[in-house]
N, C-alpha and C. Protein backbone atom coordinates (compact mmCIF):
# COMPACT_ATOMS: atom_id res chain seq x y z
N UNK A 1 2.49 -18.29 40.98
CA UNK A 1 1.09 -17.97 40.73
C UNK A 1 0.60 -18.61 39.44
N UNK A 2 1.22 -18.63 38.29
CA UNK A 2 1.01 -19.21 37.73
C UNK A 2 0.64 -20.64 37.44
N UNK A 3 1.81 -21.36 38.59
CA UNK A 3 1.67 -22.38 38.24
C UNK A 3 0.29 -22.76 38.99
N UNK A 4 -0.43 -22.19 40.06
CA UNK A 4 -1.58 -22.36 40.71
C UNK A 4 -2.69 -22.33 39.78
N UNK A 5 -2.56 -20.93 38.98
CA UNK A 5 -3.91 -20.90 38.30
C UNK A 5 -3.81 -22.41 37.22
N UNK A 6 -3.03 -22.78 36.15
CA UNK A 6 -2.90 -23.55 35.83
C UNK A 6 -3.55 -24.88 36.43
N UNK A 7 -2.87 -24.95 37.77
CA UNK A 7 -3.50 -26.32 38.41
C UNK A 7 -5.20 -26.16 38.51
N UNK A 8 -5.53 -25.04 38.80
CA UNK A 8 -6.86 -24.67 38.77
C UNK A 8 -7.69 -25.23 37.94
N UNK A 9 -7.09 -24.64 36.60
CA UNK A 9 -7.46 -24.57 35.50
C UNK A 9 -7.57 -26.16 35.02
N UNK A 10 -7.22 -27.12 35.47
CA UNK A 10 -7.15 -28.44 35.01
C UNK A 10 -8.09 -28.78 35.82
N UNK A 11 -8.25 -28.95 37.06
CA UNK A 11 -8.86 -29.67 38.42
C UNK A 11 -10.53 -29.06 37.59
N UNK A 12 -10.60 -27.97 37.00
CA UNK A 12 -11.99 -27.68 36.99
C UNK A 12 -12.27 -27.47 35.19
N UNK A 13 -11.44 -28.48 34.59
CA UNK A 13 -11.98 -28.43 33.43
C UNK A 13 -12.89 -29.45 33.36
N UNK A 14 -14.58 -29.04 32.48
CA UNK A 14 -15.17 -30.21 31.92
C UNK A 14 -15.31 -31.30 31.88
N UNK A 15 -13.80 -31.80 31.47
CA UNK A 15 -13.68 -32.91 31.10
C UNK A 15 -13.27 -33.88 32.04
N UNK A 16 -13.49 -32.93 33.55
CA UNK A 16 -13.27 -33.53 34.86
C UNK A 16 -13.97 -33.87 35.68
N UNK A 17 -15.19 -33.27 35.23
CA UNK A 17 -16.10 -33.01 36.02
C UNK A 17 -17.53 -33.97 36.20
N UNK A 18 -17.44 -34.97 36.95
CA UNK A 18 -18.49 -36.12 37.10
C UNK A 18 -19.56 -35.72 36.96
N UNK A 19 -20.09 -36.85 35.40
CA UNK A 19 -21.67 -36.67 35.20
C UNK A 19 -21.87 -35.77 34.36
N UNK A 20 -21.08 -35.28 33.58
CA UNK A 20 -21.33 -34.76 32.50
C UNK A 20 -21.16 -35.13 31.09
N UNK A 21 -21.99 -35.07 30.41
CA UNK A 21 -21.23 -35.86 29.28
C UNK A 21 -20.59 -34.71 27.91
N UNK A 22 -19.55 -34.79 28.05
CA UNK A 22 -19.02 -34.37 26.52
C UNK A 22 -18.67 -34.34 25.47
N UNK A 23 -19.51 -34.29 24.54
CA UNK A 23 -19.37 -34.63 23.06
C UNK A 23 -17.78 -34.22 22.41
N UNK A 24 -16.77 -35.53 22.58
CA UNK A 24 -15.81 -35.16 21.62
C UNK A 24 -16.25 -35.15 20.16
N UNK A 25 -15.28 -34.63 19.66
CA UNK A 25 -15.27 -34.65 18.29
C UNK A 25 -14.83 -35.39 17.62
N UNK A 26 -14.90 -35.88 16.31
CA UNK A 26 -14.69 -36.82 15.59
C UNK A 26 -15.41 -38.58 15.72
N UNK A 27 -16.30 -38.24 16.61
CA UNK A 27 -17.23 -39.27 16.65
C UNK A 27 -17.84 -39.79 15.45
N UNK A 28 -18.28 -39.06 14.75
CA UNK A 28 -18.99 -39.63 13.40
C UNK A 28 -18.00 -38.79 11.98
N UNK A 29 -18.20 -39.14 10.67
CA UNK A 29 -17.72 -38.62 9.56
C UNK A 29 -18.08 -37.40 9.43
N UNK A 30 -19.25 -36.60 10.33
CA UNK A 30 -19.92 -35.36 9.97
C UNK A 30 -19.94 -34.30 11.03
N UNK A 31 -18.63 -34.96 11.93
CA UNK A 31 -18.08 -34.36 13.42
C UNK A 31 -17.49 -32.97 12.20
N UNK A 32 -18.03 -31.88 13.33
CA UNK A 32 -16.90 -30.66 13.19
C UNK A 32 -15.35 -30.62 14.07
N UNK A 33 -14.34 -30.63 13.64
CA UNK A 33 -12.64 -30.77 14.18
C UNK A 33 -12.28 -29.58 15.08
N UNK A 34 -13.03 -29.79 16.27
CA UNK A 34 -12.65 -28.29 16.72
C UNK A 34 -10.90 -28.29 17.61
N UNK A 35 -10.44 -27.19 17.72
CA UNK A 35 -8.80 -26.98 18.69
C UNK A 35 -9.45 -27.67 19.97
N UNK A 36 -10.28 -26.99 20.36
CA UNK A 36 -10.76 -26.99 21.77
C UNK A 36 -12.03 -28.43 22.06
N UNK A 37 -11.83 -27.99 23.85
CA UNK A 37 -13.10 -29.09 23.93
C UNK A 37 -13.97 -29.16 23.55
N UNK A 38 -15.08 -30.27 22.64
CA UNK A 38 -16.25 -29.71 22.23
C UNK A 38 -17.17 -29.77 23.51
N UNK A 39 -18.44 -28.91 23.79
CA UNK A 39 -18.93 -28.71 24.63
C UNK A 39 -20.42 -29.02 23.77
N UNK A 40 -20.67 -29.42 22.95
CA UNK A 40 -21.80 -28.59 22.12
C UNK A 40 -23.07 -29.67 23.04
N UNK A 41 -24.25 -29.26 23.45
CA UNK A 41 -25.05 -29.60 23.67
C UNK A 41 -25.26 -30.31 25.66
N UNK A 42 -24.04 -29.49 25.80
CA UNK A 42 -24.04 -29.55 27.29
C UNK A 42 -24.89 -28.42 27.87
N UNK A 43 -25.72 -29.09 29.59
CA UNK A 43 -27.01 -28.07 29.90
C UNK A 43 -26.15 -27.32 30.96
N UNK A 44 -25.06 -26.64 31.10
CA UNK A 44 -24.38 -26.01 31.88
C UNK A 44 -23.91 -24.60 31.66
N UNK A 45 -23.65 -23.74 31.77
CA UNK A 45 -22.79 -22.27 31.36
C UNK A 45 -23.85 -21.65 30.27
N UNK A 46 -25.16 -21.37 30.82
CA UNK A 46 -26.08 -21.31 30.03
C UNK A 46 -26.10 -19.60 30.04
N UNK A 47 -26.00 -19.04 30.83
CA UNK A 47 -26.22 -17.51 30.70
C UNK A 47 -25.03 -17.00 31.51
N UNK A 48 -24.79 -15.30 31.86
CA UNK A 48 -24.29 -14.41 32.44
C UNK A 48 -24.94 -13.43 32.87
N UNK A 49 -26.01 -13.46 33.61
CA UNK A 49 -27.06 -12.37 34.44
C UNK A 49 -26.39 -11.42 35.10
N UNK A 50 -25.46 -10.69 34.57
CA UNK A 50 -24.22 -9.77 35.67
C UNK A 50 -24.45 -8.31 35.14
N UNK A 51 -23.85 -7.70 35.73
CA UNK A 51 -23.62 -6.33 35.23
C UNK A 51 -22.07 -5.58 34.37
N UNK A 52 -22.43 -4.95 33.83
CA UNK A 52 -20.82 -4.80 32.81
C UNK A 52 -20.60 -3.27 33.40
N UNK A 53 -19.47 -3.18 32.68
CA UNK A 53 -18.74 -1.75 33.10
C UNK A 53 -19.32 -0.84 33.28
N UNK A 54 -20.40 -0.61 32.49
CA UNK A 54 -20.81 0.69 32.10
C UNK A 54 -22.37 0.63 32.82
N UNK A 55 -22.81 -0.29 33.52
CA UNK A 55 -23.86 -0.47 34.44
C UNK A 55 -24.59 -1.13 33.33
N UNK A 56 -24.66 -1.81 32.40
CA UNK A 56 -26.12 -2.34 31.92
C UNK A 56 -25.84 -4.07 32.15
N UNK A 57 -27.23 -4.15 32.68
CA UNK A 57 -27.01 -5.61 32.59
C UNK A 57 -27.13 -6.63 31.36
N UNK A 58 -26.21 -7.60 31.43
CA UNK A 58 -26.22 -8.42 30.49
C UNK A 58 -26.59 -9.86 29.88
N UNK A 59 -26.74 -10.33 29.39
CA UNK A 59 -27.34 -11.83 29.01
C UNK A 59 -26.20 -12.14 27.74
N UNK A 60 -26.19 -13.18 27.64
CA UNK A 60 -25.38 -14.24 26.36
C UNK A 60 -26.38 -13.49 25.18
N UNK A 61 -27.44 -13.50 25.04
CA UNK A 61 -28.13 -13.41 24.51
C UNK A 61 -27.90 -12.33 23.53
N UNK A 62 -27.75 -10.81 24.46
CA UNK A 62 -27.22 -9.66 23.76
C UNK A 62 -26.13 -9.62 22.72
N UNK A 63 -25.25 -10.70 22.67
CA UNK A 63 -24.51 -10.71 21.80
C UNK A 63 -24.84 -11.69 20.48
N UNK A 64 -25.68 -11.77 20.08
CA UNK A 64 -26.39 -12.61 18.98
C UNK A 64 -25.85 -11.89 17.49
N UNK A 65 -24.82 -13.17 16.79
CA UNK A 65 -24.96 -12.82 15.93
C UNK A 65 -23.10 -12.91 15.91
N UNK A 66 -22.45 -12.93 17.28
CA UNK A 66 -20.82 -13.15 17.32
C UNK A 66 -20.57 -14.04 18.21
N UNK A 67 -19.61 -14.57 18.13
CA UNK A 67 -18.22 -15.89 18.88
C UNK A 67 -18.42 -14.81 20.21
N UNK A 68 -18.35 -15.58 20.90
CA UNK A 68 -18.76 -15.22 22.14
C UNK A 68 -17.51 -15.86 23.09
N UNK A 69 -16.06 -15.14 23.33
CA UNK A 69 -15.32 -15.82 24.52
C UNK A 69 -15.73 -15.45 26.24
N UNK A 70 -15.71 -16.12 26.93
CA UNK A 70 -16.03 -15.95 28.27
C UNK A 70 -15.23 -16.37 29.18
N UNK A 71 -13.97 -15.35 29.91
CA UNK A 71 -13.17 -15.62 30.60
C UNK A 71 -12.96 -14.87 32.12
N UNK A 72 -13.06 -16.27 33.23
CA UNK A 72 -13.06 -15.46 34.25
C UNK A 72 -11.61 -15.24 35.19
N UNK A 73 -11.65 -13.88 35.67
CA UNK A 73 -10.49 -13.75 36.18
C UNK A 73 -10.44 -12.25 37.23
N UNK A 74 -9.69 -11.32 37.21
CA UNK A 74 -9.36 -10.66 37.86
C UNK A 74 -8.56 -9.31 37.68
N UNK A 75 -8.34 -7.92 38.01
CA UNK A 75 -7.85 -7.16 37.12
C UNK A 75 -6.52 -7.06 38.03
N UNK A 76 -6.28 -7.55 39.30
CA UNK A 76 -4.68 -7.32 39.72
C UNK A 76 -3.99 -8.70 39.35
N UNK A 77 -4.47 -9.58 38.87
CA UNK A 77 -4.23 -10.78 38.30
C UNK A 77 -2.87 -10.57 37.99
N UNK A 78 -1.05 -11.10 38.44
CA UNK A 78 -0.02 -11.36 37.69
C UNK A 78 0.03 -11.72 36.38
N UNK A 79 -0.54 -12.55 35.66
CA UNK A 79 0.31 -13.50 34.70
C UNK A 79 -0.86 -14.38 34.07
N UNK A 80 -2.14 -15.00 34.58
CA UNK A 80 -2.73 -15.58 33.77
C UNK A 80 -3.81 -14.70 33.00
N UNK A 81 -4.51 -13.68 33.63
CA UNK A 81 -5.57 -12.53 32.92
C UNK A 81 -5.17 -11.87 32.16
N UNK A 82 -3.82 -11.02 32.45
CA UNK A 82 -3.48 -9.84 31.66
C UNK A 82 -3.17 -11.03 29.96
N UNK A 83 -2.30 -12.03 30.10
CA UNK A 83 -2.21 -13.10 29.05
C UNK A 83 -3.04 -13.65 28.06
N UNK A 84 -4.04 -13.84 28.93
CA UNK A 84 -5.21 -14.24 28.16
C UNK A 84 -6.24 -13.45 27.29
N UNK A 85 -6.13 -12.52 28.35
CA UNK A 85 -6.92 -10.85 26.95
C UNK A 85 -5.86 -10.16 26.39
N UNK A 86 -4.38 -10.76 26.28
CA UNK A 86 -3.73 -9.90 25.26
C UNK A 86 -3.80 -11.18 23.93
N UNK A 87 -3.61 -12.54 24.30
CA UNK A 87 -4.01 -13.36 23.15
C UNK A 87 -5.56 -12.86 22.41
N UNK A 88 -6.78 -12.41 23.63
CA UNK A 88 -7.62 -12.03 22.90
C UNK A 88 -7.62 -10.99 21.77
N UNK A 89 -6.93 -10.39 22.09
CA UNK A 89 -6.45 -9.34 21.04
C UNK A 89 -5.80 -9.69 19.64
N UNK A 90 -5.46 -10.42 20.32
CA UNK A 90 -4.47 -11.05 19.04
C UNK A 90 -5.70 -11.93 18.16
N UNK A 91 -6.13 -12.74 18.30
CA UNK A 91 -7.39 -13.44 17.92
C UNK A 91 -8.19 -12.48 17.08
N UNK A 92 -8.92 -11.41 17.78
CA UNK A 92 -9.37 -10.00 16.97
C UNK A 92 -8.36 -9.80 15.84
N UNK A 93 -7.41 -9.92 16.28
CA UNK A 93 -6.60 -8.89 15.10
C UNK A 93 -6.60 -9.85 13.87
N UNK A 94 -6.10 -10.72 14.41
CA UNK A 94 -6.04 -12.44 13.11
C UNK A 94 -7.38 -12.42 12.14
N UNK A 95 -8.64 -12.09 12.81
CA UNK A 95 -9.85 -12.35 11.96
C UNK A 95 -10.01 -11.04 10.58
N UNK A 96 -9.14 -10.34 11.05
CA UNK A 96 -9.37 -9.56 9.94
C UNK A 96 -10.74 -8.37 10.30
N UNK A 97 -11.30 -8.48 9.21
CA UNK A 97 -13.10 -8.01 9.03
C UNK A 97 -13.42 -8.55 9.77
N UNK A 98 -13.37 -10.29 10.15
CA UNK A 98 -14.65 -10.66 10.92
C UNK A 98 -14.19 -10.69 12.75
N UNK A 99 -12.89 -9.62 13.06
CA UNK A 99 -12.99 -9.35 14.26
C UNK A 99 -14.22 -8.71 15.09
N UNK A 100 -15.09 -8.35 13.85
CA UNK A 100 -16.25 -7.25 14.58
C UNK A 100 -17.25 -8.25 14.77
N UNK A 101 -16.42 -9.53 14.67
CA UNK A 101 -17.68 -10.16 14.91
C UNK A 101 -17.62 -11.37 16.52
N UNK A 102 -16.46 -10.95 16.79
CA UNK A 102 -16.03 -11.48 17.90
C UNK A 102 -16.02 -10.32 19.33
N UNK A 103 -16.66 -11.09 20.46
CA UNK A 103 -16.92 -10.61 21.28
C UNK A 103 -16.67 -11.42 22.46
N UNK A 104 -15.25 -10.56 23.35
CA UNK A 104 -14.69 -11.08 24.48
C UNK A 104 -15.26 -10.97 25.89
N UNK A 105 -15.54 -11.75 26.74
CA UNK A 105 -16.14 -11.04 28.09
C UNK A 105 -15.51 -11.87 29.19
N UNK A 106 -14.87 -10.46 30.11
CA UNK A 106 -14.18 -10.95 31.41
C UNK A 106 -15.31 -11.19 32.15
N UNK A 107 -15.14 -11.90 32.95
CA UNK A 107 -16.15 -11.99 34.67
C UNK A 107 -15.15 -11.91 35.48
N UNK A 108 -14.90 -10.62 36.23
CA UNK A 108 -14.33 -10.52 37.33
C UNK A 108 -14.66 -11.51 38.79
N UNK A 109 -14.18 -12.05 39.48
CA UNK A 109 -13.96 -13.17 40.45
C UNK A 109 -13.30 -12.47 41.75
N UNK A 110 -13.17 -10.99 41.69
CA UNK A 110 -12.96 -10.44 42.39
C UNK A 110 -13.58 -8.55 42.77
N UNK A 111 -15.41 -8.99 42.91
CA UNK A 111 -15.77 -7.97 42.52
C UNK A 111 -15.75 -7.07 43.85
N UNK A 112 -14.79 -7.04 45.19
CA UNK A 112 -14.83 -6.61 46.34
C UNK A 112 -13.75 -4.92 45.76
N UNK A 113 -12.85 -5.35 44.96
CA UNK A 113 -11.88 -4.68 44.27
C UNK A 113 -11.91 -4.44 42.54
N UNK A 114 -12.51 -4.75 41.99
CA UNK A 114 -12.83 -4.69 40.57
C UNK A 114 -14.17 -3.86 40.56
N UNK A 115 -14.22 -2.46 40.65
CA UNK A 115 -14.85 -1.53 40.60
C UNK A 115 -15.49 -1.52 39.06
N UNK A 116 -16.84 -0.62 38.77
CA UNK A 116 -16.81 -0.68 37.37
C UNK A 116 -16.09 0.28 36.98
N UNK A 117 -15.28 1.53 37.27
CA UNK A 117 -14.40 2.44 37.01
C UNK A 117 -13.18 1.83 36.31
N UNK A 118 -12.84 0.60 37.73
CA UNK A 118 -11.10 0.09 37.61
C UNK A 118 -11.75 -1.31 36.28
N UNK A 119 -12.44 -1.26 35.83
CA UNK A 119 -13.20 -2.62 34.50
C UNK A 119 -12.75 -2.02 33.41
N UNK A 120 -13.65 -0.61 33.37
CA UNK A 120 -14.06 0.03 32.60
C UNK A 120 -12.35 0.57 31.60
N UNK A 121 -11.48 0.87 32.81
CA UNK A 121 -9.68 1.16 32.23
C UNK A 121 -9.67 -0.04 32.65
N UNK A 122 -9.74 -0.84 33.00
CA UNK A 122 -9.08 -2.60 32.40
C UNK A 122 -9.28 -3.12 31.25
N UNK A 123 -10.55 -2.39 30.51
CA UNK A 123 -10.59 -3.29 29.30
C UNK A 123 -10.29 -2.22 28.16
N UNK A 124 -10.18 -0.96 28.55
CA UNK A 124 -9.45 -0.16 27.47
C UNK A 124 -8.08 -0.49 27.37
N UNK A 125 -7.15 -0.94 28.29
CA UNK A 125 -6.38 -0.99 27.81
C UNK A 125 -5.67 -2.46 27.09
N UNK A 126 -6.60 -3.37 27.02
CA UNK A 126 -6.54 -4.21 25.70
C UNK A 126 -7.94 -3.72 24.17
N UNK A 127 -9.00 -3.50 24.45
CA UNK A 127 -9.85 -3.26 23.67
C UNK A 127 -10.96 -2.94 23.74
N UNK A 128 -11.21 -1.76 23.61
CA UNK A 128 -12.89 -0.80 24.45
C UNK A 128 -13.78 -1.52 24.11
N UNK A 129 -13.62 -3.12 23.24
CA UNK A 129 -14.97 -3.41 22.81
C UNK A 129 -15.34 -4.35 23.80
N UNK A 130 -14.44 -4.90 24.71
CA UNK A 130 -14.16 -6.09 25.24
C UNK A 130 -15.19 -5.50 26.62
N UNK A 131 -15.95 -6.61 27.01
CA UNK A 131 -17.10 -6.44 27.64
C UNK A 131 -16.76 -7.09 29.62
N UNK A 132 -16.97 -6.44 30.38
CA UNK A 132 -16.38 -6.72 31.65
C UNK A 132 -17.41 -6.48 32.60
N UNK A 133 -17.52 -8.13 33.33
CA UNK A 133 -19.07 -8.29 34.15
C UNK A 133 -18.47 -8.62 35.66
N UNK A 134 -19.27 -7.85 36.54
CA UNK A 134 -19.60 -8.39 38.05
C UNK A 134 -20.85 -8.19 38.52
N UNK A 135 -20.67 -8.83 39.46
CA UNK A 135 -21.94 -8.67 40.63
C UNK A 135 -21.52 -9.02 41.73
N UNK A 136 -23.03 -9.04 42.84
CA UNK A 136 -22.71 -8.85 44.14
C UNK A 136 -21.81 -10.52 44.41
N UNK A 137 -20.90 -10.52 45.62
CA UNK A 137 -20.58 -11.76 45.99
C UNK A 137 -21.40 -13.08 45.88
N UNK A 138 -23.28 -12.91 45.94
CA UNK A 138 -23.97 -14.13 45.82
C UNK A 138 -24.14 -14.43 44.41
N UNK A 139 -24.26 -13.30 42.91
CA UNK A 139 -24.25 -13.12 42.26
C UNK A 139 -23.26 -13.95 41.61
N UNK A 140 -22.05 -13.53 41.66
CA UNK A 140 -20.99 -14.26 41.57
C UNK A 140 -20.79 -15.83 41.60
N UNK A 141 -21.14 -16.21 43.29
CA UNK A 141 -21.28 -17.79 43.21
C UNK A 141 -22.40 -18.33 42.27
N UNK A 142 -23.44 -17.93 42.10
CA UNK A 142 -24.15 -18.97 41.26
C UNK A 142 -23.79 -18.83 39.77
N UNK A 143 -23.19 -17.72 39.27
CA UNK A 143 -22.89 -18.18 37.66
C UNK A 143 -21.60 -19.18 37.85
N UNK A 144 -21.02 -19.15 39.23
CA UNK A 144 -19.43 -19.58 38.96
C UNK A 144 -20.24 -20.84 38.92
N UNK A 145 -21.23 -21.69 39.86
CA UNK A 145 -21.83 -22.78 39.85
C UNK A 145 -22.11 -22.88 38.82
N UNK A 146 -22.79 -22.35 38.01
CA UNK A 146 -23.56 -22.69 36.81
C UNK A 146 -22.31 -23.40 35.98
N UNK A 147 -20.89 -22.08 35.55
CA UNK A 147 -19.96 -22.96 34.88
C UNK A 147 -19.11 -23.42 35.19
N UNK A 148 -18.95 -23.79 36.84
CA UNK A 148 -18.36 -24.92 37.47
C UNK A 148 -16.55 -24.30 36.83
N UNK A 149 -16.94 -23.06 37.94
CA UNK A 149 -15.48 -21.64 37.83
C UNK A 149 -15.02 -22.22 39.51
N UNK A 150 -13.78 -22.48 39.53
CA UNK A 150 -13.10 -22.59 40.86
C UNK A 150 -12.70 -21.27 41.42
N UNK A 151 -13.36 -20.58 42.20
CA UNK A 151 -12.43 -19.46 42.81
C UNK A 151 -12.19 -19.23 44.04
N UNK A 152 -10.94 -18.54 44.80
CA UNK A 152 -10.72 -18.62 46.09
C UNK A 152 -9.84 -17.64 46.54
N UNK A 153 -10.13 -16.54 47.89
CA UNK A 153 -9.13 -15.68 47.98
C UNK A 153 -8.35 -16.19 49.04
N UNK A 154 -7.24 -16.04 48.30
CA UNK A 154 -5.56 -16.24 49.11
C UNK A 154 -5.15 -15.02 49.71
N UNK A 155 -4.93 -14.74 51.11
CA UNK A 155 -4.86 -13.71 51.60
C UNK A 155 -3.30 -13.70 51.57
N UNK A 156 -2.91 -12.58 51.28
CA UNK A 156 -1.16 -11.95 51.39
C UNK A 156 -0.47 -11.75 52.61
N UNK A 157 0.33 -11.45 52.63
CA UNK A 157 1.58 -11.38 53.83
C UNK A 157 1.13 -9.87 54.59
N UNK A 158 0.58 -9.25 54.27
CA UNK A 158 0.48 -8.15 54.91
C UNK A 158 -1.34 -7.93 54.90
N UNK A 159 -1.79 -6.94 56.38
CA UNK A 159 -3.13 -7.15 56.21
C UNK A 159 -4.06 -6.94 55.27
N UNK A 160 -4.92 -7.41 54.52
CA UNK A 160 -5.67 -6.53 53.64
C UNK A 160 -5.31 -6.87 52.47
N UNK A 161 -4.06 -7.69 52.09
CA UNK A 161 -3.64 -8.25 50.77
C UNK A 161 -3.69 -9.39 50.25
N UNK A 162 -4.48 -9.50 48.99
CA UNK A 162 -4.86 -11.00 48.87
C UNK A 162 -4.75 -11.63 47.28
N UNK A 163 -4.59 -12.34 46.83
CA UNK A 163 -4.54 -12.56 45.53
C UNK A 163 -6.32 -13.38 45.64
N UNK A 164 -6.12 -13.94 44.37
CA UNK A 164 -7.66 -14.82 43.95
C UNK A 164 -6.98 -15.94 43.14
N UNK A 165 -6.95 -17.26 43.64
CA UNK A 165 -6.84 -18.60 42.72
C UNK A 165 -8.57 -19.03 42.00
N UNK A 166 -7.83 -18.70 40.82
CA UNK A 166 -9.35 -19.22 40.01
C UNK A 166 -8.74 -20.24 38.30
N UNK A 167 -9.94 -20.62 38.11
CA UNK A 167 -9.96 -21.51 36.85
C UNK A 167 -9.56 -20.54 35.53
N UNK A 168 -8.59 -21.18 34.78
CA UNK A 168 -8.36 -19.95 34.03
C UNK A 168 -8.29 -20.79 32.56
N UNK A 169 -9.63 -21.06 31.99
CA UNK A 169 -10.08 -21.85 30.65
C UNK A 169 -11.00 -20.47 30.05
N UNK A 170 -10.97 -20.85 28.53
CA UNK A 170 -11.99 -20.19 28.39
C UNK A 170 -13.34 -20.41 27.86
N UNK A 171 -14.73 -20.30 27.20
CA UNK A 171 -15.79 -20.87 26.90
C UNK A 171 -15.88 -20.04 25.87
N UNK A 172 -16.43 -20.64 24.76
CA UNK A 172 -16.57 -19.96 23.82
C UNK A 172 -18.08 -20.39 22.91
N UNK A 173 -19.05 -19.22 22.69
CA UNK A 173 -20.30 -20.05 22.53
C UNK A 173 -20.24 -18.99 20.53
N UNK A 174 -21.25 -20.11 20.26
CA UNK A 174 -21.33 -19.90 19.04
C UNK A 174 -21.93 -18.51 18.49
N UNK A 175 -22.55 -18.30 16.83
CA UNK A 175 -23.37 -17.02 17.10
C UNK A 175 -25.04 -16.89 17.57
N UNK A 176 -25.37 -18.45 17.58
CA UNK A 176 -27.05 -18.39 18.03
C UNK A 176 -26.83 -18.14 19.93
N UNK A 177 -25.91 -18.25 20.55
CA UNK A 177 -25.81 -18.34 21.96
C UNK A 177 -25.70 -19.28 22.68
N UNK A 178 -25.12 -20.46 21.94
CA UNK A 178 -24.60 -21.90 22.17
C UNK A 178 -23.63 -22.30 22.79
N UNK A 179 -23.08 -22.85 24.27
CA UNK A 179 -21.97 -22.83 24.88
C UNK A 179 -21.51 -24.36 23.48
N UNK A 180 -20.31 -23.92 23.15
CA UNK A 180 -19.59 -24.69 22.09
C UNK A 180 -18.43 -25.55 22.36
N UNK A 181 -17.68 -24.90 23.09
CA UNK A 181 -16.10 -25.12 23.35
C UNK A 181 -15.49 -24.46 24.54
N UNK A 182 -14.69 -25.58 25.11
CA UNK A 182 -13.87 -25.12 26.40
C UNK A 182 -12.22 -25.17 25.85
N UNK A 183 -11.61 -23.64 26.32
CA UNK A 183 -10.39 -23.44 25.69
C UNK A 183 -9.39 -23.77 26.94
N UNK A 184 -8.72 -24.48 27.11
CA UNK A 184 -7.94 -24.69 28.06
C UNK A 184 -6.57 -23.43 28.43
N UNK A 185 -6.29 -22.99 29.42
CA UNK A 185 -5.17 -21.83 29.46
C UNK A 185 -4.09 -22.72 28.82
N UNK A 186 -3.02 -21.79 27.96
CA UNK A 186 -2.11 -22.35 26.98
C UNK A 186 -2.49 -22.94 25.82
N UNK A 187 -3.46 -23.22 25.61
CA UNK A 187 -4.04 -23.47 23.93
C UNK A 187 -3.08 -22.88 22.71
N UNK A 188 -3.23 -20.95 23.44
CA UNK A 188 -2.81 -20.23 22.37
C UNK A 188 -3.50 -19.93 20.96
N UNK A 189 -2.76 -18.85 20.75
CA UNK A 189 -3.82 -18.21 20.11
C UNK A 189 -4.34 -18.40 18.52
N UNK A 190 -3.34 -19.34 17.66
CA UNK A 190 -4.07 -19.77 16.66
C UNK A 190 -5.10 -20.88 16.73
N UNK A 191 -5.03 -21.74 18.14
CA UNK A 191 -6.26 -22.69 18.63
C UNK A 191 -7.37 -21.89 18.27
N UNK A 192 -7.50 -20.99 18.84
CA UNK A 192 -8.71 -20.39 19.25
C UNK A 192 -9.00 -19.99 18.32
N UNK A 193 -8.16 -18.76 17.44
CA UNK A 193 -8.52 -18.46 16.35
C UNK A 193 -9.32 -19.19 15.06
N UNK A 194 -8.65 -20.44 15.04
CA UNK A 194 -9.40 -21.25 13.95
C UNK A 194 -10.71 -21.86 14.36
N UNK A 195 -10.81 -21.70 16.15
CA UNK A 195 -12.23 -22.26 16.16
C UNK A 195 -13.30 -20.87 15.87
N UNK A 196 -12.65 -19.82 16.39
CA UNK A 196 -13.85 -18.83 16.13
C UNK A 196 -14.38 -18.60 14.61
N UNK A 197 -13.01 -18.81 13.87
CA UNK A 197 -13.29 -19.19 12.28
C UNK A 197 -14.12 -20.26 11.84
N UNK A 198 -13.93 -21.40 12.73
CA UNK A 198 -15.03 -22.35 12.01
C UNK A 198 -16.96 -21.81 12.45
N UNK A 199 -16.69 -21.70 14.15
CA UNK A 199 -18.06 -21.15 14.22
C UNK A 199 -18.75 -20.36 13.42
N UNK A 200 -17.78 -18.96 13.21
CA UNK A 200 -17.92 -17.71 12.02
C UNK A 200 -18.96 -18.56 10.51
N UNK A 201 -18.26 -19.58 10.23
CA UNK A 201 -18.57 -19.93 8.73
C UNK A 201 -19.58 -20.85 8.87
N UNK A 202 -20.00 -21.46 10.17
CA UNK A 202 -20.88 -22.37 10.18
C UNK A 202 -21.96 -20.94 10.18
N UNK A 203 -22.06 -20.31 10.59
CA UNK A 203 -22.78 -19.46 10.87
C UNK A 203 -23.41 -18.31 9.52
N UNK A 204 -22.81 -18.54 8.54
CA UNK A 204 -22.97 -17.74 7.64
C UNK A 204 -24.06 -18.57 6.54
């Protein structure tokens, strides 16, 4: 399973994706050095019109003012979800003080089974702050369109059982609500960390 999401996760990164253009970094002397892909000024992964755990709906927008990660996945997920929001944690913990200024959000990719009940204890048990969005199945496809999210259910050996192959990168937008950077799965977690640090200070 892993090694699937992985493949996923490449086939639908950015930097794959025809007709887009992406500003690397280090283009000029006054380039910012980010871990991750720079994304900055791409017209794609512009919002999250979904609903979160606790029923309110949400926008990028609402979070003005913090690093914004955006990772989609699944809550029976083996090996690439549970991974990726325990690095998030770790990231929080690294910033110190300015963890309160970082703000994680799952998009479930499997909202037939990702209840807001079963969200709501999915994200307590990495961090009650950590923000967890679905919507209806049509709902779903057009943000996955918007950020060009691969997802697909793999049905199991027995009836009724199915996993979900999806893209497992993450996006990370600045504090004005700027899609910034694409984090590739395996980065790890001081990558990330030092980019949410640079955003943090550009921002101050």
């Amino acid at each position: 399973m892993l090694r699937r999401h992985a493949l996923k996760n490449i086939a639908a990164s950015p930097l794959l994706v025809p007709g887009i253009a992406v500003f690397a970094t280090g283009c000029s002397p006054q380039a910012t050095k980010f871990q991750g892909v720079d994304l900055s000024g791409v017209d794609y992964a512009r919002d999250l019109p979904l609903t979160d755990q606790n029923g309110q709906r949400r926008s990028i927008k609402d979070f003005a003012g913090k690093v914004v990660v955006v990772f989609f996945g699944y809550t029976q997920c083996p090996d690439v979800c549970p991974t990726t929001m325990s690095e998030l944690v770790e990231v929080k913990r690294s910033l110190g003080a300015d963890g309160a200024r970082l703000q994680a959000v799952f998009v479930s990719v499997d909202p037939e089974r990702d209840t807001p009940e079963l969200l709501k204890a999915y994200m307590a048990n990495f961090d009650p702050s950590f923000i967890a969005l679905r919507g209806s199945p049509e709902e779903l496809a057009t943000v996955a369109r918007d950020f060009k999210i691969y997802y697909k259910r793999v049905d199991g050996s027995t009836p009724g059982s199915y996993t979900m192959d999806h893209s497992a990168g993450s996006y990370v937008y600045d504090t004005a609500g700027r899609l910034r950077l694409y984090h590739r799965y395996g980065s790890g977690v001081q990558a990330l960390a030092a980019d949410v640090r640079t955003l943090l200070a550009q921002a101050s």
